[in-house]
N, C-alpha and C. Protein backbone atom coordinates (compact mmCIF):
# COMPACT_ATOMS: atom_id res chain seq x y z
N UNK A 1 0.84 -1.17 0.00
CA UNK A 1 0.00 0.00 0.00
C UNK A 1 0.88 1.24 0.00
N UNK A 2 1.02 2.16 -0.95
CA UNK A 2 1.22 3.58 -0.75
C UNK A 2 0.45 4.39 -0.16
N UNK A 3 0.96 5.21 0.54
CA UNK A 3 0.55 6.21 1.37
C UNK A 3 1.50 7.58 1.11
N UNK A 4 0.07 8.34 0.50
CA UNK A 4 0.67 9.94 0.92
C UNK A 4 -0.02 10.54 1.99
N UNK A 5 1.15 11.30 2.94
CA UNK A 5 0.83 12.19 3.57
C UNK A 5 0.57 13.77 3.06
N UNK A 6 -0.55 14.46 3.29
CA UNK A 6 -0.04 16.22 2.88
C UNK A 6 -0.34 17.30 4.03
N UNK A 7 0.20 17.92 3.49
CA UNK A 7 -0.45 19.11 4.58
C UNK A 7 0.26 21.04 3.68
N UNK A 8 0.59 21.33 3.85
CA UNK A 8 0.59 22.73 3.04
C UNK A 8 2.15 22.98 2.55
N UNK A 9 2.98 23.39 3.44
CA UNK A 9 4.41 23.47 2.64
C UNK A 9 4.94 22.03 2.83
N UNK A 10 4.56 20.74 3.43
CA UNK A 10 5.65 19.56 2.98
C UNK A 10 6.69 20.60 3.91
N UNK A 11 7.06 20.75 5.23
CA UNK A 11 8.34 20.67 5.68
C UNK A 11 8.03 20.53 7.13
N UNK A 12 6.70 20.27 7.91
CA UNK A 12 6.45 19.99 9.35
C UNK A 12 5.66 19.00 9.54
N UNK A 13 4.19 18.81 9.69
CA UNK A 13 3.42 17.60 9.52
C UNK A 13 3.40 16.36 8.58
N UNK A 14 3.56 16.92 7.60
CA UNK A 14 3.15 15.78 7.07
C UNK A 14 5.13 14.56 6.34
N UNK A 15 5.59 15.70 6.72
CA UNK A 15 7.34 14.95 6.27
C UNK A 15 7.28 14.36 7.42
N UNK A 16 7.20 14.48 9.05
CA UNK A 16 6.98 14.26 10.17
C UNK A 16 6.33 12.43 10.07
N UNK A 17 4.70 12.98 9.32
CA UNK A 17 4.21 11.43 9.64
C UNK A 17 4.90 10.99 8.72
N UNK A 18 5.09 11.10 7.70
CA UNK A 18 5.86 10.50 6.61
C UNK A 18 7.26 9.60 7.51
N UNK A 19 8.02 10.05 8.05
CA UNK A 19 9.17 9.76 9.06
C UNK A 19 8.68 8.43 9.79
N UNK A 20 7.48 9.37 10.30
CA UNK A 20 7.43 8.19 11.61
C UNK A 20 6.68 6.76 11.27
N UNK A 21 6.07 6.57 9.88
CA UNK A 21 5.36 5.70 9.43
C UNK A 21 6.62 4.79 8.54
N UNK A 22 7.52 5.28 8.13
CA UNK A 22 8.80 4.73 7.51
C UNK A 22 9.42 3.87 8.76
N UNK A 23 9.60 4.40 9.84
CA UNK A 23 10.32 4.09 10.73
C UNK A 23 9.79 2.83 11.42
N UNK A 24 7.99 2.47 11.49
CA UNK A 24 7.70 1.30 12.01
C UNK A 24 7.95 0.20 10.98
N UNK A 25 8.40 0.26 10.02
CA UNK A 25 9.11 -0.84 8.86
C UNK A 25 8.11 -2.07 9.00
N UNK A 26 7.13 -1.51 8.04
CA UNK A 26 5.43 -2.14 7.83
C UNK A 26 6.10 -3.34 6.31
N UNK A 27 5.49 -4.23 6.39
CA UNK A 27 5.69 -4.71 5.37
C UNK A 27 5.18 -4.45 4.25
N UNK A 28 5.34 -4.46 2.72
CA UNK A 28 4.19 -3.64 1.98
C UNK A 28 3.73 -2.36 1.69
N UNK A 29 3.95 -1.47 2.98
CA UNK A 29 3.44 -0.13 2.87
C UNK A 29 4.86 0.95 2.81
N UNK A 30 4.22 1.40 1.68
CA UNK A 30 5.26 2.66 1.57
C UNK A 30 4.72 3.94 1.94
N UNK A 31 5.67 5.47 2.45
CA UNK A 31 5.17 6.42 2.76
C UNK A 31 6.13 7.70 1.72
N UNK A 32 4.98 8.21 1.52
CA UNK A 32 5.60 9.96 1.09
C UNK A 32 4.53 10.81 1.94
N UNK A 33 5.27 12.00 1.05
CA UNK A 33 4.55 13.07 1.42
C UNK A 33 4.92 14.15 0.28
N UNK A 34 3.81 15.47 0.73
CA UNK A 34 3.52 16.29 -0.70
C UNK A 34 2.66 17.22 0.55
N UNK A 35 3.10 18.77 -0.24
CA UNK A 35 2.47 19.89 0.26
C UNK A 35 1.72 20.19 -0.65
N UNK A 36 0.45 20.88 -0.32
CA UNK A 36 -0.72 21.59 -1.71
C UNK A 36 0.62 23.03 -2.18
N UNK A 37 0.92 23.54 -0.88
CA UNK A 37 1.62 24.91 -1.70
C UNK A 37 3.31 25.09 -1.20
N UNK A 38 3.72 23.67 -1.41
CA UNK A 38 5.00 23.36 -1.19
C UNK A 38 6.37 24.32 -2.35
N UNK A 39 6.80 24.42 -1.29
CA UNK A 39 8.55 24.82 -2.12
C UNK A 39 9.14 23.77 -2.30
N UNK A 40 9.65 23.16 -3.79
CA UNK A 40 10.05 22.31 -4.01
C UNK A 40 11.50 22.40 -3.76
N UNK A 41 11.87 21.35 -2.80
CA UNK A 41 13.16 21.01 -2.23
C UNK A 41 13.12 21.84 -1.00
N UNK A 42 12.26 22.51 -0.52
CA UNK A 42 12.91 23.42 0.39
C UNK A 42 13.10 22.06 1.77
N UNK A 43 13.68 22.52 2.87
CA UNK A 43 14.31 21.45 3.84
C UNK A 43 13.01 21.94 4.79
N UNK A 44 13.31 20.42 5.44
CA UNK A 44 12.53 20.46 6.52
C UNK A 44 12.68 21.28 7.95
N UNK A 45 11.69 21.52 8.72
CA UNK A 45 11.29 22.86 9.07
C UNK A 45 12.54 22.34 10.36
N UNK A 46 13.60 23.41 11.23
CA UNK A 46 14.75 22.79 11.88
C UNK A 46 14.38 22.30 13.20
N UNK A 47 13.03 22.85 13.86
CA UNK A 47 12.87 21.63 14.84
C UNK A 47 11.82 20.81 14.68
N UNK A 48 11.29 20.34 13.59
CA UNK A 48 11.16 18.80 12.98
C UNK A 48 12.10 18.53 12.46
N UNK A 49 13.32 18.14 12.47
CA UNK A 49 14.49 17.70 12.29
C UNK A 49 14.86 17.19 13.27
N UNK A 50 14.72 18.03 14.31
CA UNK A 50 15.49 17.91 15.30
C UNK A 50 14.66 16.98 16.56
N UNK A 51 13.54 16.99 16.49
CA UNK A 51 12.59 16.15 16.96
C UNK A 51 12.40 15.02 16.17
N UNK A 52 12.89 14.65 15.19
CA UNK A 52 13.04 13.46 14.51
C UNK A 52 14.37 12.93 14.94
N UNK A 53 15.26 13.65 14.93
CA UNK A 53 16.76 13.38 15.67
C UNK A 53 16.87 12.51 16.97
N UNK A 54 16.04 13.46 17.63
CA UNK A 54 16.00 13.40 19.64
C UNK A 54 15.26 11.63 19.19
N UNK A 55 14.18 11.45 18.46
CA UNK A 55 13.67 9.98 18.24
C UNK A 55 14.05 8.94 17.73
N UNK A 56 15.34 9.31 17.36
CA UNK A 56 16.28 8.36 16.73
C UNK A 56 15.59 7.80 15.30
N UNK A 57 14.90 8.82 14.57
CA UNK A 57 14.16 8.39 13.47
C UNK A 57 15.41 9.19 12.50
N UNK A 58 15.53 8.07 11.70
CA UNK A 58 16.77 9.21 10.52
C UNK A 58 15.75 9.37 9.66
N UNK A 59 16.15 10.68 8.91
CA UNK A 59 15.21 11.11 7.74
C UNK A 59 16.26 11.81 6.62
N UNK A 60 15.97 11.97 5.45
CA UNK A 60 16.25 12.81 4.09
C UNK A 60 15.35 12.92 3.53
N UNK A 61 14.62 14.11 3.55
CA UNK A 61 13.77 15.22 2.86
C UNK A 61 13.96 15.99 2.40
N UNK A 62 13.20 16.57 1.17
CA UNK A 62 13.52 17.83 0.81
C UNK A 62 11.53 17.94 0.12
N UNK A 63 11.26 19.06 0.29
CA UNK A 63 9.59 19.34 0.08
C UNK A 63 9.30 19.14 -1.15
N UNK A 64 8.24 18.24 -1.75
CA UNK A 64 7.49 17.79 -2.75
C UNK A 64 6.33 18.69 -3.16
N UNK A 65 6.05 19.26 -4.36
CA UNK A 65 4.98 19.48 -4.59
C UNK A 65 3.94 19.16 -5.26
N UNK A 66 2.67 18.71 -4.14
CA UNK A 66 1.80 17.94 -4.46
C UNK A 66 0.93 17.87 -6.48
N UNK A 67 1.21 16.76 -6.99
CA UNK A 67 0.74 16.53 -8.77
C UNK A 67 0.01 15.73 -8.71
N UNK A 68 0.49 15.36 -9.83
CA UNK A 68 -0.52 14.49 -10.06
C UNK A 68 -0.13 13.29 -9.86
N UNK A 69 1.41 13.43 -9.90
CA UNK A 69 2.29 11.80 -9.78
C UNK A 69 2.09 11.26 -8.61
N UNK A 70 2.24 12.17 -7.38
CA UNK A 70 1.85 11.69 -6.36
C UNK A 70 0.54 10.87 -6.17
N UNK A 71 -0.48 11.76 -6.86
CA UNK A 71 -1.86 11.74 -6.70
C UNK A 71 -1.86 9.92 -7.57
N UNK A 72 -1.40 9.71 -7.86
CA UNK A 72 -1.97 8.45 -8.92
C UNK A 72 -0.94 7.29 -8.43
N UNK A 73 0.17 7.58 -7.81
CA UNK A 73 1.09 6.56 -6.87
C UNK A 73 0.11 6.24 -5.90
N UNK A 74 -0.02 6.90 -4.60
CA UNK A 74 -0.57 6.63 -3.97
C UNK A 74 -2.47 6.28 -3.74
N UNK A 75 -2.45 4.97 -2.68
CA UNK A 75 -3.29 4.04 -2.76
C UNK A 75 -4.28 5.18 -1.48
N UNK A 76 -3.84 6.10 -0.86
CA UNK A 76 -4.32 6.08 0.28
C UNK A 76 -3.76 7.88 0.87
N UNK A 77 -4.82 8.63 0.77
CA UNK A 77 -3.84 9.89 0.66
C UNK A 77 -4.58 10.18 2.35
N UNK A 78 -4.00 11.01 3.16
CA UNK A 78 -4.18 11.12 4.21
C UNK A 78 -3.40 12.80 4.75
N UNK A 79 -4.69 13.47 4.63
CA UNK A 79 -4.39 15.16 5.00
C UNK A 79 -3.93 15.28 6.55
N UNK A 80 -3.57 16.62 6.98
CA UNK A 80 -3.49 17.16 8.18
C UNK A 80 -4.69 17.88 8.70
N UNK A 81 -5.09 17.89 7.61
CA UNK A 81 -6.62 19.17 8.06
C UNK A 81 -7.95 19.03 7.04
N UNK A 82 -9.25 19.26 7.78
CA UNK A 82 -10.03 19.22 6.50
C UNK A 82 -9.72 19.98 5.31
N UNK A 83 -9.23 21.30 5.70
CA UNK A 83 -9.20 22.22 4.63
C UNK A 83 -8.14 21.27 3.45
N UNK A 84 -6.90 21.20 3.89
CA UNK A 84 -6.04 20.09 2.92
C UNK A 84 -6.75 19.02 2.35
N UNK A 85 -7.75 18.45 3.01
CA UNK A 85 -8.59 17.40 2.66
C UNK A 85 -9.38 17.56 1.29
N UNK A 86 -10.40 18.91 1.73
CA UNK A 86 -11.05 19.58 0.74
C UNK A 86 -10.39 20.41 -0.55
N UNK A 87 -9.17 20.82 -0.34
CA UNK A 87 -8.26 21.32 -1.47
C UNK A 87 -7.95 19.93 -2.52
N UNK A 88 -7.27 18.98 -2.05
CA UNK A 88 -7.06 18.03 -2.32
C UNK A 88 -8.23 17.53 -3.11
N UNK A 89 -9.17 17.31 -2.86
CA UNK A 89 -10.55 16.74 -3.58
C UNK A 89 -10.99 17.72 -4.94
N UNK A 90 -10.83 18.97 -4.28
CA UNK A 90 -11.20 19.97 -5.06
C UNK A 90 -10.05 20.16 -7.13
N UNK A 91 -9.15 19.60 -6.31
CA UNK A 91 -8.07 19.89 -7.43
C UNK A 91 -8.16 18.30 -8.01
N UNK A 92 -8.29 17.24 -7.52
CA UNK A 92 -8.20 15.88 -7.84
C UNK A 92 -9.00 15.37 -7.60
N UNK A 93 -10.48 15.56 -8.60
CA UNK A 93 -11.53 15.01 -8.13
C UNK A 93 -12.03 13.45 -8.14
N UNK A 94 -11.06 12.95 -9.21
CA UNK A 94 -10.74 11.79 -9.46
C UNK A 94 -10.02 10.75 -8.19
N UNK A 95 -9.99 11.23 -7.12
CA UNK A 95 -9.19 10.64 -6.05
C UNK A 95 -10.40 10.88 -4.64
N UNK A 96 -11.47 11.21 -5.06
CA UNK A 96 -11.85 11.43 -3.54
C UNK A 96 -12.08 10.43 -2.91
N UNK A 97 -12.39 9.56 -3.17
CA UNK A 97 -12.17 7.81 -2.46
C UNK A 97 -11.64 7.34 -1.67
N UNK A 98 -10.13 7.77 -1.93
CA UNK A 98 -9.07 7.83 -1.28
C UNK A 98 -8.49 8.93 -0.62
N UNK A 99 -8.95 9.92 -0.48
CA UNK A 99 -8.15 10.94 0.46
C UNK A 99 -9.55 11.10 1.96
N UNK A 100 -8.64 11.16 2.85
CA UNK A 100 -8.91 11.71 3.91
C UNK A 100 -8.11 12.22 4.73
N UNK A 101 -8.53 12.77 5.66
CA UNK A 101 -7.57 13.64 6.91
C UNK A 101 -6.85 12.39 8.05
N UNK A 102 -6.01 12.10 8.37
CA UNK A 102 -5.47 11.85 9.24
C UNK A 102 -6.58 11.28 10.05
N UNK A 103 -6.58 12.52 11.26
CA UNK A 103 -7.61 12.13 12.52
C UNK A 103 -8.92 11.21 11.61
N UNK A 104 -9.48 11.64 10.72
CA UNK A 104 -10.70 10.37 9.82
C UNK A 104 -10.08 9.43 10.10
N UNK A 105 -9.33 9.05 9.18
CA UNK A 105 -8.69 7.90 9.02
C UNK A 105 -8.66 6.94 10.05
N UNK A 106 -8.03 7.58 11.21
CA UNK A 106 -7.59 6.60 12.52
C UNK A 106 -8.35 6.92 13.38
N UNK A 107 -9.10 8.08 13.61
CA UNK A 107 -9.85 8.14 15.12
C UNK A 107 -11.44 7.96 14.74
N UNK A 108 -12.15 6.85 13.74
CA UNK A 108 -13.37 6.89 13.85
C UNK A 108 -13.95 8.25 13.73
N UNK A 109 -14.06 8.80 12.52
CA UNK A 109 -14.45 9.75 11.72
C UNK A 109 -14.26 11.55 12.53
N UNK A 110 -13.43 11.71 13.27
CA UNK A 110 -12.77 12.56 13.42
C UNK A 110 -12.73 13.77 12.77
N UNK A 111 -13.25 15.11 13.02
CA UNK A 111 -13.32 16.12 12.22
C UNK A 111 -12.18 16.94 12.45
N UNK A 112 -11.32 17.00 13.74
CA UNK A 112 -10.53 17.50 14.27
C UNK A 112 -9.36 17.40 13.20
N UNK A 113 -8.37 19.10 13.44
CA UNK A 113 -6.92 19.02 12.37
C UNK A 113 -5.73 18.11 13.41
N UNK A 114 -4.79 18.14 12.68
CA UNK A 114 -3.42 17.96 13.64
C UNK A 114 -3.06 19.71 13.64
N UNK A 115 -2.75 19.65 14.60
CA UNK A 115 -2.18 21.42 15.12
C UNK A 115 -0.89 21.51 14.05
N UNK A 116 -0.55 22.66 13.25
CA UNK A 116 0.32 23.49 12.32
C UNK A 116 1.06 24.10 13.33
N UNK A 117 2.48 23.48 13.34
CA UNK A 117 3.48 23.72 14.10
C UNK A 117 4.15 25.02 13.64
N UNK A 118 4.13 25.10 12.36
CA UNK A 118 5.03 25.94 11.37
C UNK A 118 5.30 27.28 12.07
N UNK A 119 6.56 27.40 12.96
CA UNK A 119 6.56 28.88 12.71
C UNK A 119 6.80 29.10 14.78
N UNK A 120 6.61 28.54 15.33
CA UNK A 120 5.88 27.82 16.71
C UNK A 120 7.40 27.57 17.40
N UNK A 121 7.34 27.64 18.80
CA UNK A 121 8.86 27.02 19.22
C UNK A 121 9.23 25.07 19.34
N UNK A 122 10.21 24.82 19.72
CA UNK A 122 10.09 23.47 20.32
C UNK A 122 9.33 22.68 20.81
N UNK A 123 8.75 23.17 21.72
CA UNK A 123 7.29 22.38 22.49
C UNK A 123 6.58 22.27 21.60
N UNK A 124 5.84 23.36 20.49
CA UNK A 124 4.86 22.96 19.98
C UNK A 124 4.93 21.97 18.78
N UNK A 125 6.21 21.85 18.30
CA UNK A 125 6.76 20.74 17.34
C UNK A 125 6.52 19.46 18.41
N UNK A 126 7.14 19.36 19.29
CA UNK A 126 7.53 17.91 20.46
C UNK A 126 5.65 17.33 20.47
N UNK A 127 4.78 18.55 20.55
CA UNK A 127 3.30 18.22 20.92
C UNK A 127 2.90 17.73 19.16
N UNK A 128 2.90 18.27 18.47
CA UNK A 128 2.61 17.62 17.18
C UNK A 128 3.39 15.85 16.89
N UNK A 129 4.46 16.17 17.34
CA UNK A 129 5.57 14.63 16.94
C UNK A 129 4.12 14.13 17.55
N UNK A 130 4.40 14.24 19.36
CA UNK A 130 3.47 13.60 20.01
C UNK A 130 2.14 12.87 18.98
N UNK A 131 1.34 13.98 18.70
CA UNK A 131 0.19 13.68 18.45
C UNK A 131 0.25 12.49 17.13
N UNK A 132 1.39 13.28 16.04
CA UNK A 132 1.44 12.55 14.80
C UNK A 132 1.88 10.81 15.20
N UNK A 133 2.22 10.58 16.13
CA UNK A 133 3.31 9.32 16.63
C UNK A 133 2.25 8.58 16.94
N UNK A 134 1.14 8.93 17.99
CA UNK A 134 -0.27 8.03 18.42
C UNK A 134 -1.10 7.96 17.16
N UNK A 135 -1.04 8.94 16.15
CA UNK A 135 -1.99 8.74 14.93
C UNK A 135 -1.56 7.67 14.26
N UNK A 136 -0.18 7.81 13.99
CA UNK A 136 0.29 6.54 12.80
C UNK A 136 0.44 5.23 13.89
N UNK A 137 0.39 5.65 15.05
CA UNK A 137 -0.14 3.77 15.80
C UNK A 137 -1.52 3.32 15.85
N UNK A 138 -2.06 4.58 15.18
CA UNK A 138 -3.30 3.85 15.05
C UNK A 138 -3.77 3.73 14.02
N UNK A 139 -2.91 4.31 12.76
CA UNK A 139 -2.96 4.29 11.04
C UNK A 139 -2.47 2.57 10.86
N UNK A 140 -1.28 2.01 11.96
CA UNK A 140 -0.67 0.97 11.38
C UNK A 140 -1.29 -0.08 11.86
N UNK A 141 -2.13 0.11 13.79
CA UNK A 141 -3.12 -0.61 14.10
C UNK A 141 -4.37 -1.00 12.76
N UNK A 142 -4.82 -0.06 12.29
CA UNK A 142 -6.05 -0.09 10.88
C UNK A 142 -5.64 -0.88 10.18
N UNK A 143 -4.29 -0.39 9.64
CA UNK A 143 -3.67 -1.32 8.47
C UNK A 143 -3.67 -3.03 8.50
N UNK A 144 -2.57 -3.14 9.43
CA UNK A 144 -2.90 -4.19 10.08
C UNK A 144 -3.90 -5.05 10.02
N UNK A 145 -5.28 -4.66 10.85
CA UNK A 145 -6.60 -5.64 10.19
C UNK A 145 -6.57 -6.03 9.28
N UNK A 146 -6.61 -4.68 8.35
CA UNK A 146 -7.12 -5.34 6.78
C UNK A 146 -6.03 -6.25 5.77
């Protein structure tokens, strides 16, 4: 199964779950990620780096911007926010099947975003890892079943 993650520039949330879903070494499932209004190549944001560091998760990123290639690789697209959700649908209407938000996905239909670290000190990156880290245990719990 492919899996994209998105969320807006591709350099905090969604490279993040992208990381941490690589790192449980799923059999079968692959992960990216893709921003709707990404800088292509730009680096990831320096304390999601560095909170990927402190977790002993290694990463090499550089920001993707979300196409169509992505859009047609992946089996399973999975936003940070409705709004990403709804952009996403809106531009690729051919995919709405497959895209949902994160919290959908894993918390039993969930309307709630993951909090946008971008810009924010340390803590509020450490509280996103947090949050993104229980989501993809319960993205890989889902998986799993099926």
């Amino acid at each position: 199964m492919n899996i994209l993650f998105v969320c807006t520039g591709n350099t905090c949330r969604s490279p993040m779950a992208e990381v941490i879903l690589k790192h449980k070494q799923m059999n079968n499932v692959e992960a990216r990620s893709a921003g709707i209004y990404a800088m292509p190549n730009a680096e990831m944001s320096a304390h999601a780096q560095q909170i990927l560091a402190e977790a002993n998760m290694t990463h090499q990123h550089l920001a993707t911007q979300l196409s169509e290639t992505e859009m047609d690789w992946a089996d399973l697209i999975l936003t940070m926010t409705t709004a990403h959700r709804d952009t996403v649908i809106a531009n690729f209407p051919y995919a709405e099947g497959k895209v949902f938000t994160l919290k959908e996905y894993t918390s039993i239909g969930s309307l709630e975003n993951v909090v946008d670290p971008y810009g924010g000190n340390k803590a509020i990156y450490e509280e996103t890892f947090t949050e993104l880290n229980k989501l993809v245990d319960n993205l890989v719990k889902k998986l799993e079943k099926n």
